[in-house]
Each structure stands twice: as C-alpha cells, then as structure tokens.
C-alpha atoms as a PDB file:
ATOM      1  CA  UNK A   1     139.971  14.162  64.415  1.00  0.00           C
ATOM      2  CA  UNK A   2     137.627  11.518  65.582  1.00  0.00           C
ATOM      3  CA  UNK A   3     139.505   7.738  65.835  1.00  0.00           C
ATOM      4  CA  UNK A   4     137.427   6.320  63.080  1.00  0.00           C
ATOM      5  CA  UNK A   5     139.365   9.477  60.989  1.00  0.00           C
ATOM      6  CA  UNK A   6     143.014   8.317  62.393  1.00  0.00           C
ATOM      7  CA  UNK A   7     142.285   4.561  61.539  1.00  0.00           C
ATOM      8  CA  UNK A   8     141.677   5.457  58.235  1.00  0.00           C
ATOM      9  CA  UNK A   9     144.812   7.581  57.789  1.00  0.00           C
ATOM     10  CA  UNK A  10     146.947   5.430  60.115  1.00  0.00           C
ATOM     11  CA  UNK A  11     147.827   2.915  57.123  1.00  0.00           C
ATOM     12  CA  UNK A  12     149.241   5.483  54.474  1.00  0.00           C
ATOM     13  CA  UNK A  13     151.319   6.960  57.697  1.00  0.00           C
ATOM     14  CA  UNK A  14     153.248   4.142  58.551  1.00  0.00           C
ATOM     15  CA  UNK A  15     153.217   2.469  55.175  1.00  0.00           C
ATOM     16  CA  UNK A  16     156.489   2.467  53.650  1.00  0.00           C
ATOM     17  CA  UNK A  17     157.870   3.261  50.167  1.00  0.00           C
ATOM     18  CA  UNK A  18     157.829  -0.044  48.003  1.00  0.00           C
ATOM     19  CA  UNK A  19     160.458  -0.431  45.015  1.00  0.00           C
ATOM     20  CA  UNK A  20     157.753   1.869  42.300  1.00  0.00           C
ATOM     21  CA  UNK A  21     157.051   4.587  44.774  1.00  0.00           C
ATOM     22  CA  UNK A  22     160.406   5.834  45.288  1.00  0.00           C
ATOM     23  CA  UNK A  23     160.858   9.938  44.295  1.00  0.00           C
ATOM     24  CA  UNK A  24     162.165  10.650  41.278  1.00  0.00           C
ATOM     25  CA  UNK A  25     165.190  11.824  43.647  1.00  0.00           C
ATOM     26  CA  UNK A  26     165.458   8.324  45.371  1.00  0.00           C
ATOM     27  CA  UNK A  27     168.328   5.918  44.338  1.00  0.00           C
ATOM     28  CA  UNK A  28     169.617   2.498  44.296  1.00  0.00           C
ATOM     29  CA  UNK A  29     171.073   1.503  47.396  1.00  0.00           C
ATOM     30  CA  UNK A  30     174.972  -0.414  47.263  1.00  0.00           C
ATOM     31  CA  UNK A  31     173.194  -3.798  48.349  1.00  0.00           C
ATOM     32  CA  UNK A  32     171.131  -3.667  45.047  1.00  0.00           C
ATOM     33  CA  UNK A  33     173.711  -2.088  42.806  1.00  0.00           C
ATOM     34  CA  UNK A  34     176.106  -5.201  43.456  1.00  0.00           C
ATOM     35  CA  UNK A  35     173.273  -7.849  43.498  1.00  0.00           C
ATOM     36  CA  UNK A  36     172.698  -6.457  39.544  1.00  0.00           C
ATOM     37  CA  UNK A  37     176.428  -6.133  38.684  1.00  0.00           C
ATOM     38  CA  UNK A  38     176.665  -9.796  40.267  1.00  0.00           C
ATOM     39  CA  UNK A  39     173.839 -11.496  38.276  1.00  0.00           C
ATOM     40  CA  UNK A  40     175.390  -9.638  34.661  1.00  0.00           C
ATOM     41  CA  UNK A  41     178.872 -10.947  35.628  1.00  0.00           C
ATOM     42  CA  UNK A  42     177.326 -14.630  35.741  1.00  0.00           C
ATOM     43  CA  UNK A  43     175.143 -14.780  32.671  1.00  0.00           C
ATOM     44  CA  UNK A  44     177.919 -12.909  30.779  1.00  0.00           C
ATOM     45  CA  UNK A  45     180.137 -15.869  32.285  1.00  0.00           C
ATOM     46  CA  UNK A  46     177.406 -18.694  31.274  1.00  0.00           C
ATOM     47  CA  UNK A  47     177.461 -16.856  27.340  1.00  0.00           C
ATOM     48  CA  UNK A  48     181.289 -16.291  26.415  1.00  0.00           C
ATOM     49  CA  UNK A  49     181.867 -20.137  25.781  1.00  0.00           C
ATOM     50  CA  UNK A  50     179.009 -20.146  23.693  1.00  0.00           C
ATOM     51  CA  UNK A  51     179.552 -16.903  21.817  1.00  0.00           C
ATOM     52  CA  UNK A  52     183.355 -17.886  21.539  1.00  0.00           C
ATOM     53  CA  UNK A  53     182.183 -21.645  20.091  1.00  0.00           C
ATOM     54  CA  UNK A  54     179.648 -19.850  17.701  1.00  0.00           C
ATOM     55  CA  UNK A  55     182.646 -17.118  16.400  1.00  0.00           C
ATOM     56  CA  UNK A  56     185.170 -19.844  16.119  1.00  0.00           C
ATOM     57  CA  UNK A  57     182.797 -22.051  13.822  1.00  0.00           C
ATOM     58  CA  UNK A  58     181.332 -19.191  12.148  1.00  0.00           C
ATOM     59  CA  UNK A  59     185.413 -18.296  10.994  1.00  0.00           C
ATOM     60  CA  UNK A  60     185.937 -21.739   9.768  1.00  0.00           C
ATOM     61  CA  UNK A  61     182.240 -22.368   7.787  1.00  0.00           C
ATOM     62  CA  UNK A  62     183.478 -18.291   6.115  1.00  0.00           C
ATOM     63  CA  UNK A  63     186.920 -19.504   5.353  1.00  0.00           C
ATOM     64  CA  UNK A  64     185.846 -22.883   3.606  1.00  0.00           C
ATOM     65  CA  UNK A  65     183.125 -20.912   1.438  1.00  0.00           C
ATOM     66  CA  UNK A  66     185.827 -18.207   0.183  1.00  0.00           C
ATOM     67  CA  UNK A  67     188.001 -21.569  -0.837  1.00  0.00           C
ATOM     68  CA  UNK A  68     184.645 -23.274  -2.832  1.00  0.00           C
ATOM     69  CA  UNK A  69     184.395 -19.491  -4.345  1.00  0.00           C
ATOM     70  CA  UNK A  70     188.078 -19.172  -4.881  1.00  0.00           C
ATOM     71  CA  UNK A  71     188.100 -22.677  -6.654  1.00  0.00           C
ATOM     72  CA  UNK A  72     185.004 -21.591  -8.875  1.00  0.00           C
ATOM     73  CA  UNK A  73     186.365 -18.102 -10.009  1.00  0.00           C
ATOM     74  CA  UNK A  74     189.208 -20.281 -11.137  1.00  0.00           C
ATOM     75  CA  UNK A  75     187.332 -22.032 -13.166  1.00  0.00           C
ATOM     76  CA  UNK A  76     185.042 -19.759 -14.787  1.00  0.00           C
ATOM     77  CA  UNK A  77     188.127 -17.869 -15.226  1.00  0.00           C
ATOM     78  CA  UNK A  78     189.771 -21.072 -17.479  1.00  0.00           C
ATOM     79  CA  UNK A  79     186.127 -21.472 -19.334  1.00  0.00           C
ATOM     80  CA  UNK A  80     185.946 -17.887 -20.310  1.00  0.00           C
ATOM     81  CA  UNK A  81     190.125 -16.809 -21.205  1.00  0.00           C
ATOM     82  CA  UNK A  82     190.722 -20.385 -22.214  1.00  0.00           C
ATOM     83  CA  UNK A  83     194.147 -20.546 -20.280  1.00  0.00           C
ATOM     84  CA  UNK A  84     195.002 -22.795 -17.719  1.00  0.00           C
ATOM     85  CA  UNK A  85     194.419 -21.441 -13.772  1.00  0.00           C
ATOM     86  CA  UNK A  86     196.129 -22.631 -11.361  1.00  0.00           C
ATOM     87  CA  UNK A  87     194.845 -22.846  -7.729  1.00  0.00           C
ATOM     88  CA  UNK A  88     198.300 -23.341  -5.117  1.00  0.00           C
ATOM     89  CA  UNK A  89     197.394 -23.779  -1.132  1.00  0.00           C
ATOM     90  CA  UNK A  90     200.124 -23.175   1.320  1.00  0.00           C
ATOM     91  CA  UNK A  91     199.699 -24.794   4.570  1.00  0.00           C
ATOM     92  CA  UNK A  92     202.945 -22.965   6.288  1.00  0.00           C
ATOM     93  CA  UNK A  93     201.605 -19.662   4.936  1.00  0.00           C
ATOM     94  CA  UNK A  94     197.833 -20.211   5.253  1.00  0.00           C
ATOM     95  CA  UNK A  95     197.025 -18.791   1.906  1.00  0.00           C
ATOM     96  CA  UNK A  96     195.293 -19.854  -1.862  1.00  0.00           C
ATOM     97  CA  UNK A  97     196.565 -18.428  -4.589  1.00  0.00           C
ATOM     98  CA  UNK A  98     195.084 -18.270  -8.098  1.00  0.00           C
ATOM     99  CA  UNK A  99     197.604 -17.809 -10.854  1.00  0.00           C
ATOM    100  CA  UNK A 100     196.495 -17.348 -14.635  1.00  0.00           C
ATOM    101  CA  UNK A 101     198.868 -19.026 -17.113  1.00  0.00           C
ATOM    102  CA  UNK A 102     200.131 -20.724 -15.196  1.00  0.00           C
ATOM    103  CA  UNK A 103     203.349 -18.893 -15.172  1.00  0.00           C
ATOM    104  CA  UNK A 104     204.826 -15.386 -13.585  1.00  0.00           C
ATOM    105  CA  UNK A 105     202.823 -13.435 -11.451  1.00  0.00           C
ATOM    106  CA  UNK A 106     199.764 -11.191 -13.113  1.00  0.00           C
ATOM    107  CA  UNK A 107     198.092  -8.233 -12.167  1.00  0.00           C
ATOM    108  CA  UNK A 108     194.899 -10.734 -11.771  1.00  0.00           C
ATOM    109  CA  UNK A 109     196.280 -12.883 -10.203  1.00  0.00           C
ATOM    110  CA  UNK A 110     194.439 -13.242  -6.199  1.00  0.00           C
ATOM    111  CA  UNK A 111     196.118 -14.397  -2.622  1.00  0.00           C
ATOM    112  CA  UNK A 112     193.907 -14.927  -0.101  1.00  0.00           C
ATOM    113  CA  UNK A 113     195.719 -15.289   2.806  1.00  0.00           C
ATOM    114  CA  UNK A 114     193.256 -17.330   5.370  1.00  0.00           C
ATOM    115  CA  UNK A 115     195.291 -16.824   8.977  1.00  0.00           C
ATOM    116  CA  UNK A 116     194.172 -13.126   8.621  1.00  0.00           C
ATOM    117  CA  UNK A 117     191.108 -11.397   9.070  1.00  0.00           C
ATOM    118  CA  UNK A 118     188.430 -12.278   9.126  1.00  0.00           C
ATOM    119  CA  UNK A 119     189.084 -15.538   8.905  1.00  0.00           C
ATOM    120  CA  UNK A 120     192.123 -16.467  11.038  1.00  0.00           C
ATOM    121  CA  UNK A 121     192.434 -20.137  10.406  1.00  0.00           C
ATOM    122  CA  UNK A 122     194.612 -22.779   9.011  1.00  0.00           C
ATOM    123  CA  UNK A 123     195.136 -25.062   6.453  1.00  0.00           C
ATOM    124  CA  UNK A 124     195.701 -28.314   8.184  1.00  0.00           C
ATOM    125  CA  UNK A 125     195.816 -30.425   4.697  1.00  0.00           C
ATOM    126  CA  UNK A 126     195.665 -29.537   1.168  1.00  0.00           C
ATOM    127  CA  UNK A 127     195.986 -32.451  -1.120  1.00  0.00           C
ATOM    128  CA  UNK A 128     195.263 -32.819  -5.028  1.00  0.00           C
ATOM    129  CA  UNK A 129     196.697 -35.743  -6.657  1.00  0.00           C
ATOM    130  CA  UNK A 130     199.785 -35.728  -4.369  1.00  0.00           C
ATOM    131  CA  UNK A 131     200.402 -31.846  -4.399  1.00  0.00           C
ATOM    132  CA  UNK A 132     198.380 -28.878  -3.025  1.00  0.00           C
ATOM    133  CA  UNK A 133     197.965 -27.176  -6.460  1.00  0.00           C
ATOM    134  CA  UNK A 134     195.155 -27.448  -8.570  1.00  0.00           C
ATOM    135  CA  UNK A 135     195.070 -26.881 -12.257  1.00  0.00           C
ATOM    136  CA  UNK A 136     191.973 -26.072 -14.343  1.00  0.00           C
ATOM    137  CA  UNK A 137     192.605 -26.120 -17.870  1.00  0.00           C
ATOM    138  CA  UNK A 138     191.273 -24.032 -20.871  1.00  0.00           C
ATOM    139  CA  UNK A 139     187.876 -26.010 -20.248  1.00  0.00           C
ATOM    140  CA  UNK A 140     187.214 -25.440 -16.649  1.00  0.00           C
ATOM    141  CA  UNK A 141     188.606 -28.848 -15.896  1.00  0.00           C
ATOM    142  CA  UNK A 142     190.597 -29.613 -12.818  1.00  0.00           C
ATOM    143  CA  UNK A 143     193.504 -32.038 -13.222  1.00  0.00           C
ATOM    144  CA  UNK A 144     192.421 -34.133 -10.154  1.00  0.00           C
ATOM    145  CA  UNK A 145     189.896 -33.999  -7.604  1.00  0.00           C
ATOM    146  CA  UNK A 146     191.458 -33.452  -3.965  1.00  0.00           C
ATOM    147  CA  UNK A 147     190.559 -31.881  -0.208  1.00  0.00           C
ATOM    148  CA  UNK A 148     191.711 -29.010   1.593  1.00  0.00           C
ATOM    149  CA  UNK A 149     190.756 -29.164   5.332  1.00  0.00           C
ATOM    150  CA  UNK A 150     190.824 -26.007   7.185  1.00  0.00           C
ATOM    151  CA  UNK A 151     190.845 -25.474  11.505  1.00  0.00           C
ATOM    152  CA  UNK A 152     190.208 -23.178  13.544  1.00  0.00           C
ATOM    153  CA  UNK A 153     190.619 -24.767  17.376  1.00  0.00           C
ATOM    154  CA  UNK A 154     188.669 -28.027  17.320  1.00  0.00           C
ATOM    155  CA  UNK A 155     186.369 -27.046  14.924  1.00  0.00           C
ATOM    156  CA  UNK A 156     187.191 -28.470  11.036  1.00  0.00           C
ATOM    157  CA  UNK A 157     185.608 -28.356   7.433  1.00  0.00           C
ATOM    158  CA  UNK A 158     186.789 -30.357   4.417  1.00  0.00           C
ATOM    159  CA  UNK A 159     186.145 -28.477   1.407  1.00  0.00           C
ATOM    160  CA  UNK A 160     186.160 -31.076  -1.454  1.00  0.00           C
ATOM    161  CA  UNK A 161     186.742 -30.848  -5.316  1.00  0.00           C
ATOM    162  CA  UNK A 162     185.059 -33.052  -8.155  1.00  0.00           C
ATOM    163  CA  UNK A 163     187.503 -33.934 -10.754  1.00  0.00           C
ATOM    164  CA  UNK A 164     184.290 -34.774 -13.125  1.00  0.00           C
ATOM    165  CA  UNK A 165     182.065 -31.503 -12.410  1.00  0.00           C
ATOM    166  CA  UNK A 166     184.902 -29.398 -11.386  1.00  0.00           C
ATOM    167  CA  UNK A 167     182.752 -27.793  -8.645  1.00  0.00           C
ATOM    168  CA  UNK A 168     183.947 -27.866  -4.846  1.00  0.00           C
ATOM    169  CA  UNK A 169     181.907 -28.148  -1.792  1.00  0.00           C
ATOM    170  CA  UNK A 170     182.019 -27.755   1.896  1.00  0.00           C
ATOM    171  CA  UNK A 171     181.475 -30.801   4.067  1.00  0.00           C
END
C-alpha cells in the first residue's frame, strides 16, 4: 500500500461513530438516558400548572352551562305542560333540582348534583328574589330574575337569569 493509499484510508480508520452511525445493536449510554428523563421531568413540571388552571376553568365554564340548560329545560318544560317548574339550588349539597308541579317528587323530575363528576364544583351563592328557588309558571315565566355563582378554586362564573325573557346566561 503506497502512503498516498494509507492517507486516503487513514480518516475513515480513526474516525469515530457520530450519534446516526451507531449499529442497529448500539445503545443509549446512562449519561444520555438521564439527560432525556431530566429535560421531560422539567417541561412536564413547567405544564401541570397550566394544564391544572385550564381543567379547573374548563369544570366551572361546564358546570355553569348545565345550570343555563337546566334553567331552560325548565322552562320549555312550563311552556309546553303548562304547570309551574320549579328550579331549587342547594349550596350545602351542591345540587339543582327541577321539580314539576311544584309539589311531591316525579318520575321527571332531574337533580344534578354539581360537586360530582364531571363537574366537581360549588355553589358559592344562589339567590332569586331572597331564596334559591326559581319558579317558572305555566308560561315559561320565572317569578324573579336572580344569580347563582359557582367555584371551583379561584376560578368563578355567575350564571344570571332575566325575569323579562326568562333565559339565563353565563357571565
């Protein structure tokens, strides 16, 4: 082998493996192993508050819609039977409940109870005229407007009945 031979050949020799030439038999070494599990454990660390911020919030906007669709099906419910529904909210329970007639219990009758799942939040106020039960009568009207505010940690929505339209909203 002439030297001109061997200086050609002497580079791929000595070179060593880089990171994409490894054998299919080569592995990760323990240095780069924990490096990886190291930079997952911090973003994971950097994301929980956020994803735990986004849940909570996400709980509380789901609760207040089932209470503006809980306060509507009460309603239509009064248009269409022409009976009065009544709408109760518990704050030591957590719960709405939508009673026809007004009287004993009925097989349609609906408790939602809100400190469950999925929602698992509270009813920190309820108030309608002085009470936390609304009553629509035979013509979808309620008898007063009111709030119910519902909390989950820090975050809070006010869900908010019109005694003139008789439709609720979240704000």
């Amino acid at each position: 082998m002439s030297s001109d031979e061997l200086e050609v050949r002497r580079p791929l020799l000595v070179r060593r493996l880089s990171f994409f030439d490894r054998s299919p038999l080569a592995a990760f070494s323990l240095l780069e192993l924990v490096i990886v599990v190291a930079i997952v454990g911090v973003v994971t660390a950097m994301a929980m508050p956020r994803y735990a911020g986004a849940m909570t919030n996400y709980r509380v906007e789901t609760a207040a819609r089932r209470i503006v669709t809980d306060l509507a099906r009460a309603r239509n419910e009064s248009r269409q039977r022409s009976i009065s529904v009544s709408v109760t909210f518990d704050k030591a329970k957590h719960t709405c409940e939508i009673r026809t007639k007004g009287g004993a219990a009925q097989p349609e009758d609906e408790l939602t109870y809100l400190a469950n799942d999925p929602y698992r939040v509270k009813i920190s106020s309820a108030k309608f005229g002085g009470d936390a039960v609304v009553i629509f009568d035979g013509y979808g009207q309620p008898d007063s407007s009111g709030s119910i505010n519902v909390t989950a940690g820090s975050v809070t929505k006010t869900v908010v009945l019109d005694q003139n339209t008789g439709k609720a909203t979240v704000q």
